[in-house]
N, C-alpha and C. Protein backbone atom coordinates (compact mmCIF):
# COMPACT_ATOMS: atom_id res chain seq x y z
N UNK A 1 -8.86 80.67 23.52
CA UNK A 1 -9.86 80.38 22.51
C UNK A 1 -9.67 81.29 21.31
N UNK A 2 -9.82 80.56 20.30
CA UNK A 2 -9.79 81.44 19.01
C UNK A 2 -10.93 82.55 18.48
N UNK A 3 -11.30 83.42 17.81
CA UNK A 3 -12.15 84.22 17.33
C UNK A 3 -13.36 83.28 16.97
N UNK A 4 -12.90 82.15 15.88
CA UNK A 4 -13.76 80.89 15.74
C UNK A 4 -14.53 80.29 16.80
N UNK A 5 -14.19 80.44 17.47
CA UNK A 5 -14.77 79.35 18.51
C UNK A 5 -15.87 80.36 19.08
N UNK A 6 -15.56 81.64 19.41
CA UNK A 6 -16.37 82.72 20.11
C UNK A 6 -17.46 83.16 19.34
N UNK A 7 -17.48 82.25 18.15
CA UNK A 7 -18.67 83.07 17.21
C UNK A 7 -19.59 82.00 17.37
N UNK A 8 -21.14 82.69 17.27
CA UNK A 8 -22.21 81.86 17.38
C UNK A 8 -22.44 80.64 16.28
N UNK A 9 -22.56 79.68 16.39
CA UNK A 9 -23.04 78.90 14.96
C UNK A 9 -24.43 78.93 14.73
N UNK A 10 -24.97 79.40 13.43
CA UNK A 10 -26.27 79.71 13.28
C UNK A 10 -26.94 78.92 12.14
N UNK A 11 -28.07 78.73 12.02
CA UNK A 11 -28.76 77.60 10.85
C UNK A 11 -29.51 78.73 9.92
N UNK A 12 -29.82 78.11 8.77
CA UNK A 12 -30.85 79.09 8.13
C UNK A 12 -32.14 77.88 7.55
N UNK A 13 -33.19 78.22 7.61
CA UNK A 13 -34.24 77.66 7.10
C UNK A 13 -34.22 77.87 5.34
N UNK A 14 -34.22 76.92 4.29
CA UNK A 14 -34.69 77.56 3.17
C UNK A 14 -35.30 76.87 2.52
N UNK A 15 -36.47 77.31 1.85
CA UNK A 15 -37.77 76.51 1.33
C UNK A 15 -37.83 77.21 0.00
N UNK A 16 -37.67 76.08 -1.29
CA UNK A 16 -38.04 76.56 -2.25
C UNK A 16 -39.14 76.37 -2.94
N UNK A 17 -39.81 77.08 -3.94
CA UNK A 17 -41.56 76.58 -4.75
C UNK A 17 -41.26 77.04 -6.01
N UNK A 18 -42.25 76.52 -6.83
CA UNK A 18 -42.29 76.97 -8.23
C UNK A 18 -43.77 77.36 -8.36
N UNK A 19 -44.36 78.59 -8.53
CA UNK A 19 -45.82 79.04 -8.28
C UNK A 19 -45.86 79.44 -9.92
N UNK A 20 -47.54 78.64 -10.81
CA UNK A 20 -47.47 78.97 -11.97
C UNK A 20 -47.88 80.36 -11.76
N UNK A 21 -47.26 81.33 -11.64
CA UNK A 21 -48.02 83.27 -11.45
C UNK A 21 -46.94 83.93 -11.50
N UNK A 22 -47.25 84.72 -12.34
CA UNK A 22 -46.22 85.72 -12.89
C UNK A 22 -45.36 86.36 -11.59
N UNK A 23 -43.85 86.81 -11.23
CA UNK A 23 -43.44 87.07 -10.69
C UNK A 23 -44.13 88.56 -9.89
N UNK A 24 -44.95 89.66 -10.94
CA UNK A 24 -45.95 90.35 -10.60
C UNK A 24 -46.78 90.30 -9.70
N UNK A 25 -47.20 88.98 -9.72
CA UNK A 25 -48.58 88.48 -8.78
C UNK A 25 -47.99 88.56 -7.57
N UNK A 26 -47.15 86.97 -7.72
CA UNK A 26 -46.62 86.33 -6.77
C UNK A 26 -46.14 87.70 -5.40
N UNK A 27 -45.20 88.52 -6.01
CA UNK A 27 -45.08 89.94 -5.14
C UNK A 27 -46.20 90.87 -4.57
N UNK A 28 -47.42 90.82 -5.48
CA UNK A 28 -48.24 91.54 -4.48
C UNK A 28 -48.76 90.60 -3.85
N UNK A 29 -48.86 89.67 -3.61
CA UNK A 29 -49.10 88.47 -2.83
C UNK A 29 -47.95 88.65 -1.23
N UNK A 30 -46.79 88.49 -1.65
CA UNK A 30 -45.54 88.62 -0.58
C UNK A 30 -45.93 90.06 0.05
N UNK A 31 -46.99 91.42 -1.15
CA UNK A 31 -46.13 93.20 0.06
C UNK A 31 -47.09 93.23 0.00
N UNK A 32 -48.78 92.58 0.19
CA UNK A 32 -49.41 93.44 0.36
C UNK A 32 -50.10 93.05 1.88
N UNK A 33 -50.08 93.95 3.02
CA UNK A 33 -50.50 93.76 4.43
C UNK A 33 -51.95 92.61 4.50
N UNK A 34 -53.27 93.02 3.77
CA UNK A 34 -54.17 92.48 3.55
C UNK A 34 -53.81 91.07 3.00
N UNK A 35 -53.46 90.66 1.82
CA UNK A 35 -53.36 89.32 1.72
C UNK A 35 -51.93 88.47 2.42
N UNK A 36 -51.08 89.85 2.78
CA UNK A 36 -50.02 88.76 3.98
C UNK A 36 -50.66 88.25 5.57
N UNK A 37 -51.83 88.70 5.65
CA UNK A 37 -52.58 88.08 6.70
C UNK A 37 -53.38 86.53 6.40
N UNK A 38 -53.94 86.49 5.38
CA UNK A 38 -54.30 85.27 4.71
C UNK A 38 -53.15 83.92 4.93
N UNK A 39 -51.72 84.77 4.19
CA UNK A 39 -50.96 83.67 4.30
C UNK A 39 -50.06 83.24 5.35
N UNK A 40 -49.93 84.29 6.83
CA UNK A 40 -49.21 84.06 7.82
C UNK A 40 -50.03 84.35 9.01
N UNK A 41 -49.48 85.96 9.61
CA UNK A 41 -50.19 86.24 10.52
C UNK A 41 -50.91 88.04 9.95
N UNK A 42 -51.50 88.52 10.81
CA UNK A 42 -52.15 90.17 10.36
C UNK A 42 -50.76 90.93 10.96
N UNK A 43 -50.00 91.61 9.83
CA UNK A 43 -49.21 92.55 9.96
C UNK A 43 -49.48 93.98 10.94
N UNK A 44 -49.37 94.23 11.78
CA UNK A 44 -49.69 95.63 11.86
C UNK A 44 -48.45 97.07 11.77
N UNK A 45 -48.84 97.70 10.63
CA UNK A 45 -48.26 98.69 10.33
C UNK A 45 -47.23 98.23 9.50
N UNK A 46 -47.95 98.08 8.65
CA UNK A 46 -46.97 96.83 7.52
C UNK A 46 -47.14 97.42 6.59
N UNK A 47 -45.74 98.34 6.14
CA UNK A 47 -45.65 98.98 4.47
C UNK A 47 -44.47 98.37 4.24
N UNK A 48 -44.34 97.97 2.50
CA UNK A 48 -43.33 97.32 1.62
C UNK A 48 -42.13 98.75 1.30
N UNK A 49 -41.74 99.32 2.51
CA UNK A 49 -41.01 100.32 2.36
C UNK A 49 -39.70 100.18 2.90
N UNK A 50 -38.53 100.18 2.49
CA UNK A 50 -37.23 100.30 3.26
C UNK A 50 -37.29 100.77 4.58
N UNK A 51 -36.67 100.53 5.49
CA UNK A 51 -36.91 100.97 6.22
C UNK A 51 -38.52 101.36 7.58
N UNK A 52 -39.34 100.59 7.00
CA UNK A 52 -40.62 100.94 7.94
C UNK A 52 -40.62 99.59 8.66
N UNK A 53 -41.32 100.03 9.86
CA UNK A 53 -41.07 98.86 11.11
C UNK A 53 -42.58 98.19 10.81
N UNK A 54 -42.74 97.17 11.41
CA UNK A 54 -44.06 96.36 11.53
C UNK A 54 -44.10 95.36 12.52
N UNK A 55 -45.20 95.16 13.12
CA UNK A 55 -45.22 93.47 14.16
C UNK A 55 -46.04 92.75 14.06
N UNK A 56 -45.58 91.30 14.30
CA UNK A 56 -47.39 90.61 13.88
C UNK A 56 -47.11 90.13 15.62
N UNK A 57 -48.14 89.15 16.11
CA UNK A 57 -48.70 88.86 17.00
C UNK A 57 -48.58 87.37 16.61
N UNK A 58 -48.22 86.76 18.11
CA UNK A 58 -48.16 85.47 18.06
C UNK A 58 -48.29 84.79 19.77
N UNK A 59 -48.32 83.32 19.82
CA UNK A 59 -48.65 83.10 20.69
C UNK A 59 -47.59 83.44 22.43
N UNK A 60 -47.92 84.13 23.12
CA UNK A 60 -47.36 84.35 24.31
C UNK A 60 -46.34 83.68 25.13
N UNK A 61 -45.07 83.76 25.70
CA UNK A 61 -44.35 82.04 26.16
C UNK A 61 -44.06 83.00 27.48
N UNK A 62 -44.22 82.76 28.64
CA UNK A 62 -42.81 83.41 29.33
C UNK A 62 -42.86 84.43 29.37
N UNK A 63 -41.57 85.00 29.21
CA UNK A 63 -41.62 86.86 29.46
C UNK A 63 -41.82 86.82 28.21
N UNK A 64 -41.84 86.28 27.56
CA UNK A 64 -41.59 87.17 26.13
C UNK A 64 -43.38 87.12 25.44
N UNK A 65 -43.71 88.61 25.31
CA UNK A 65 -45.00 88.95 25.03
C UNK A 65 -45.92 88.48 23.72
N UNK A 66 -44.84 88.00 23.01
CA UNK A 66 -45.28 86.74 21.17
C UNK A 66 -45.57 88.00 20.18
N UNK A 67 -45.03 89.25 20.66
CA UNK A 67 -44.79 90.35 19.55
C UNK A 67 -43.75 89.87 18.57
N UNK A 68 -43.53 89.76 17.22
CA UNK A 68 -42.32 89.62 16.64
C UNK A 68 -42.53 91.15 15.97
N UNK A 69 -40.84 91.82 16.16
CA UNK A 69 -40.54 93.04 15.86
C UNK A 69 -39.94 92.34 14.00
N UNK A 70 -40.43 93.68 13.04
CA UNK A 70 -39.87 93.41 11.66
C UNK A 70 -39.50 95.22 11.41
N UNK A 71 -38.77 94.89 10.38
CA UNK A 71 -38.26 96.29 9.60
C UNK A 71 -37.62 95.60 8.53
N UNK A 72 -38.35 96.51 6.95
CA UNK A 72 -38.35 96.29 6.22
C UNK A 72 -36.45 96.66 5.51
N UNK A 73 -36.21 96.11 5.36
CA UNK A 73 -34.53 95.93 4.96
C UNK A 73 -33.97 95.91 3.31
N UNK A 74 -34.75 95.38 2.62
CA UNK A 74 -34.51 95.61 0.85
C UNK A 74 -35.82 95.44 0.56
N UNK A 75 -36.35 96.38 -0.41
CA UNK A 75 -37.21 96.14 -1.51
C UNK A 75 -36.70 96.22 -2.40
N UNK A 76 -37.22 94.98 -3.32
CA UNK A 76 -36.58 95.60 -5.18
C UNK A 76 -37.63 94.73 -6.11
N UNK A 77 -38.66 95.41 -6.00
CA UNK A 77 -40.32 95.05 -6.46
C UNK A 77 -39.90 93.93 -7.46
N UNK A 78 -40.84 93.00 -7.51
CA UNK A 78 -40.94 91.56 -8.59
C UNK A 78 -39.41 90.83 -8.11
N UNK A 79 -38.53 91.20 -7.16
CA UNK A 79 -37.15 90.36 -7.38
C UNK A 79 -36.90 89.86 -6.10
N UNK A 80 -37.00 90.89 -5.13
CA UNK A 80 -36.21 90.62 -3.39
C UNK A 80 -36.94 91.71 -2.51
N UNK A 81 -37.58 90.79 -1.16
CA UNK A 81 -38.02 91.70 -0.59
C UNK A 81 -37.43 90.50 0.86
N UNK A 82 -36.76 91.66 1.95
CA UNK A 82 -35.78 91.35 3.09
C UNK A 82 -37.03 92.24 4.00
N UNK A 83 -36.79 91.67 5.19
CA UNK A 83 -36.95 92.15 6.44
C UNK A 83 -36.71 91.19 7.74
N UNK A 84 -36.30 91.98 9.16
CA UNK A 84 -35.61 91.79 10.27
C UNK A 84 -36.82 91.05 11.03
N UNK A 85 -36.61 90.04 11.77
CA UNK A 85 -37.56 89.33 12.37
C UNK A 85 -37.20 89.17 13.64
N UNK A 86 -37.69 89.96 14.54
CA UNK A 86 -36.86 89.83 16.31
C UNK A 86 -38.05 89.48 16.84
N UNK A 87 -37.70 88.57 18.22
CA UNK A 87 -38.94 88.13 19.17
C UNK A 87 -37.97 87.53 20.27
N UNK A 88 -38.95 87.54 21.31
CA UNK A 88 -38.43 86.12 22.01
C UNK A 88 -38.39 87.09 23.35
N UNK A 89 -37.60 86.31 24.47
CA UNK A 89 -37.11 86.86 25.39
C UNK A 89 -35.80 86.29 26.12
N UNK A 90 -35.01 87.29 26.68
CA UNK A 90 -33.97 86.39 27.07
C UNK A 90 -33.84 85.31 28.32
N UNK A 91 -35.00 85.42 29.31
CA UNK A 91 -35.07 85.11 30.01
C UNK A 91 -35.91 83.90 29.18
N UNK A 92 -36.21 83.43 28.68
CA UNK A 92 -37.15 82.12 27.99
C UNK A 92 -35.80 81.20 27.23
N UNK A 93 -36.38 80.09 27.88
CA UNK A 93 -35.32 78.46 26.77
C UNK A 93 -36.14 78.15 25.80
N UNK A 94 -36.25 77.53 24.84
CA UNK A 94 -37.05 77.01 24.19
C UNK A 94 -37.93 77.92 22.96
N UNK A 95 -39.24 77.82 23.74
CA UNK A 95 -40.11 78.32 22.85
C UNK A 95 -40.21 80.19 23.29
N UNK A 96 -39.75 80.75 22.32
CA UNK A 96 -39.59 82.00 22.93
C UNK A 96 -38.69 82.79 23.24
N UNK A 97 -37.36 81.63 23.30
CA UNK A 97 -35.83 82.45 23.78
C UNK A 97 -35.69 83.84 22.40
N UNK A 98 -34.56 84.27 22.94
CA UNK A 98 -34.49 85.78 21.82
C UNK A 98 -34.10 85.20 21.01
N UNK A 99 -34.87 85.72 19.74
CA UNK A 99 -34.44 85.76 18.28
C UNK A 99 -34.50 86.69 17.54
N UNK A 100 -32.96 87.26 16.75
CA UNK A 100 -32.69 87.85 15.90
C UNK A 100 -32.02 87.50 14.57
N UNK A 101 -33.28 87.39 13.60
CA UNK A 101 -33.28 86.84 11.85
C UNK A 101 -33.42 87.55 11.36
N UNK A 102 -33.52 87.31 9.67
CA UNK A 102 -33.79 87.97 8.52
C UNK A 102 -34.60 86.79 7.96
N UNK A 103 -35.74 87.62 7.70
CA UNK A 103 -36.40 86.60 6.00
C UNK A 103 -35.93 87.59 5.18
N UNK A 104 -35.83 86.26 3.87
CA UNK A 104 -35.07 87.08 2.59
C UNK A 104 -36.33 86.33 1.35
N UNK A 105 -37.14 87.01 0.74
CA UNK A 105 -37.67 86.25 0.15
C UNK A 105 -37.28 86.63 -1.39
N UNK A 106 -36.31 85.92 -2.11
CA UNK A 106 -36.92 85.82 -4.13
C UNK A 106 -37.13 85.56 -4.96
N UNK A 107 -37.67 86.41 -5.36
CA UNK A 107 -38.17 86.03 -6.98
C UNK A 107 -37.90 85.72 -8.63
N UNK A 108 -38.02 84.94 -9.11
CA UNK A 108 -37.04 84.75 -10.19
C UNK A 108 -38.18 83.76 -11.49
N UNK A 109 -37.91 84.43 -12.33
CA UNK A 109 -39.27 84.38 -13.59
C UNK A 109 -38.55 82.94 -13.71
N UNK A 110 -39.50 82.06 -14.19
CA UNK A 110 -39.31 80.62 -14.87
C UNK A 110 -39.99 80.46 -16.08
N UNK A 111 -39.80 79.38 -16.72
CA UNK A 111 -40.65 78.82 -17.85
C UNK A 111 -42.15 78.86 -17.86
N UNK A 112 -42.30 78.10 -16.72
CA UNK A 112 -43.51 77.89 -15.85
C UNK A 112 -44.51 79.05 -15.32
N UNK A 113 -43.62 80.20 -14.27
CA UNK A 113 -44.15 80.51 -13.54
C UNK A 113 -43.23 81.83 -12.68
N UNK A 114 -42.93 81.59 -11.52
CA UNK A 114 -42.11 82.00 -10.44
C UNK A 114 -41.31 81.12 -9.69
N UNK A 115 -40.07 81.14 -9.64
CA UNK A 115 -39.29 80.33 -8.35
C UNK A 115 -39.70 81.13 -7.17
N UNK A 116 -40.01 80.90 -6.35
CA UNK A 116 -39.95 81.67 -4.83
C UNK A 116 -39.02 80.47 -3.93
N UNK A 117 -37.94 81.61 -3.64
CA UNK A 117 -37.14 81.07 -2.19
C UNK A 117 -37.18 81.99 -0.98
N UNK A 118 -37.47 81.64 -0.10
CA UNK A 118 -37.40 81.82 1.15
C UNK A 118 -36.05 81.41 2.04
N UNK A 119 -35.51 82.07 2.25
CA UNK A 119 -34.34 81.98 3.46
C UNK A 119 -34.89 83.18 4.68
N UNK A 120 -34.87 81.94 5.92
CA UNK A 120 -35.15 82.89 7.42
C UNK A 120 -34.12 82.41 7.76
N UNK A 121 -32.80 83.58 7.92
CA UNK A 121 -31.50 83.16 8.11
C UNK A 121 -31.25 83.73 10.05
N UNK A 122 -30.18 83.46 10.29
CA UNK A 122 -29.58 83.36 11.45
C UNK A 122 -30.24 82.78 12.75
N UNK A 123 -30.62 81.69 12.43
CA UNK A 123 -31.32 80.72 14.29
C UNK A 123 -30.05 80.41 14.74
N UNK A 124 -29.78 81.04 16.04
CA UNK A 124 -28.15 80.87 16.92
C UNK A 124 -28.69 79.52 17.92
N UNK A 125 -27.65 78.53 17.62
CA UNK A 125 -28.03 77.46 18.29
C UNK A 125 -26.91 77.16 19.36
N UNK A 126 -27.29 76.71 20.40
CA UNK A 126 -28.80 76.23 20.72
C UNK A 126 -29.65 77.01 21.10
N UNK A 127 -29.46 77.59 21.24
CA UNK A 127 -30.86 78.84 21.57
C UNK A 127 -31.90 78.24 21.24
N UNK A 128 -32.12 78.51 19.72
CA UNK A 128 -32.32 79.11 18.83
C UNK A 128 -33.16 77.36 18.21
N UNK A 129 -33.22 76.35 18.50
CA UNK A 129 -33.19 75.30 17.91
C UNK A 129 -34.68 75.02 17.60
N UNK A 130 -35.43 74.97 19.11
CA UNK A 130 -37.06 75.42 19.06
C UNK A 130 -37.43 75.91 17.92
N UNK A 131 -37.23 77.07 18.36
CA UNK A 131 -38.05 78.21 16.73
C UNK A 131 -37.26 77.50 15.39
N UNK A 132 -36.05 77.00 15.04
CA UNK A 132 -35.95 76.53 13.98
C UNK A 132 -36.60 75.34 13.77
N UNK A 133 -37.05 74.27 14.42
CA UNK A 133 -38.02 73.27 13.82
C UNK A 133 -39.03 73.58 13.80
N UNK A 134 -39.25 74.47 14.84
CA UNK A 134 -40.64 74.79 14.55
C UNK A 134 -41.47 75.69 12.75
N UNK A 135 -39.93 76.51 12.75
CA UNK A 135 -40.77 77.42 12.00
C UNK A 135 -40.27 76.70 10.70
N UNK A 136 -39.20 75.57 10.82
CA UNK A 136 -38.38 74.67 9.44
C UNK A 136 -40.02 74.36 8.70
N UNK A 137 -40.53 73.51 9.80
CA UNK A 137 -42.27 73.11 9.27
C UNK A 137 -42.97 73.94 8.74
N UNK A 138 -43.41 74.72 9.81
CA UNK A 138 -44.26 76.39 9.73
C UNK A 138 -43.77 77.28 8.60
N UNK A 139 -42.36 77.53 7.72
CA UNK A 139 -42.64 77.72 6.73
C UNK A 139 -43.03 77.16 5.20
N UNK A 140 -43.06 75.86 5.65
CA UNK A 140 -43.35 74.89 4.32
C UNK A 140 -44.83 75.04 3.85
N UNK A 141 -45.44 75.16 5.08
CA UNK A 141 -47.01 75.15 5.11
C UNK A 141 -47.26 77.05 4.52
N UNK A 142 -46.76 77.66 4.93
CA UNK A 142 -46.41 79.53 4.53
C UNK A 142 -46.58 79.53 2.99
N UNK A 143 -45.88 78.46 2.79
CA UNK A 143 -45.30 78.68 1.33
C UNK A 143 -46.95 78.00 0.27
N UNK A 144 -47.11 77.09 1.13
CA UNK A 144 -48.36 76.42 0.45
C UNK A 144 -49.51 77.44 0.74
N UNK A 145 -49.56 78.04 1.61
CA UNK A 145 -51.18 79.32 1.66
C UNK A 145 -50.51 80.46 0.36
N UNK A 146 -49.06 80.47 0.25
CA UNK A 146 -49.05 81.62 -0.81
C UNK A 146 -49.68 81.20 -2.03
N UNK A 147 -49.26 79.93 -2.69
CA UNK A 147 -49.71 79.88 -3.46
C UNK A 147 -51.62 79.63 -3.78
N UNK A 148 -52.03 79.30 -2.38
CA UNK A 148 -53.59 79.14 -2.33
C UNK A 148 -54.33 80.47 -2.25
N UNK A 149 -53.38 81.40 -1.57
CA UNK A 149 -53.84 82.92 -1.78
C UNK A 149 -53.56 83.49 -2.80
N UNK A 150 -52.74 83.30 -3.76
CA UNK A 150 -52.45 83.46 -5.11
C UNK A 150 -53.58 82.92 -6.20
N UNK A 151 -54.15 82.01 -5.89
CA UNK A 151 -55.00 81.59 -6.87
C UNK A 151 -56.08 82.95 -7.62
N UNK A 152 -56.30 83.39 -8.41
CA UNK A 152 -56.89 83.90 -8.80
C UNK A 152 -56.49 85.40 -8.41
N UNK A 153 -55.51 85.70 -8.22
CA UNK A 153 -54.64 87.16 -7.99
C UNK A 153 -54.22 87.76 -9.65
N UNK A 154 -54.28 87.05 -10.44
CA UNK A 154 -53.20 86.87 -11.77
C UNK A 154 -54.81 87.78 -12.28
């Protein structure tokens, strides 16, 4: 077998928006713990810092306890903010098997407003296929509370 063949094939989710709010907003919207609970889940121990760890809480499958592990990976205020998204367990198929991603979320001034893209990159399939439809949906709807939690942030 070749090197090719031994490597995982992986999908990435990516959802784009155009939010009329200054790229300003739109970011304290994305780093701040308090209104990233509004639009996903309640962060705990959630600073917009290189390097600082955080977990939110989610629903339970199996062995795997519905902790998702994060660490913050790039900040670069109003432009790109990265962090590591691990969960799952290995002993779980489906809903729950291990996952190790990145969300990459940025920002980019428009005519209008803000582009916001979202890429939650590396779902290893098949593993991995579950959590990508699931969350393919689950971030479209993410993207629509940002901008409803955004309303009146500006």
């Amino acid at each position: 077998m070749n090197e090719v063949a031994l490597q995982p094939h992986t999908q990435d989710i990516v959802v784009d928006e155009v939010f009329p709010h200054a790229p300003e907003t739109i970011w304290k919207t994305l780093t701040s713990g308090a209104l990233m609970s509004r639009w996903m889940m309640v962060p705990t121990g959630f600073e917009p810092v290189e390097g600082s760890r955080f977990t939110f809480q989610t629903t339970p499958a199996g062995a795997w306890d519905g902790v998702i592990h994060c660490q913050v990976l790039e900040v670069l205020p109003n432009e790109r903010f990265v962090y590591a998204w691990k969960g799952g367990h290995e002993g779980n198929a489906g809903y729950g098997s291990r996952l190790n991603t990145v969300v990459t979320w940025t920002l980019a001034r428009v005519d209008n407003g803000t582009h916001l893209r979202l890429v939650h990159s590396g779902f290893v399939t098949p593993r991995n296929d579950t959590a990508y439809r699931n969350m393919s949906e689950g971030w479209k709807k993410v993207l629509r509370q940002i901008g409803a939690v955004t309303e009146g942030q500006d």
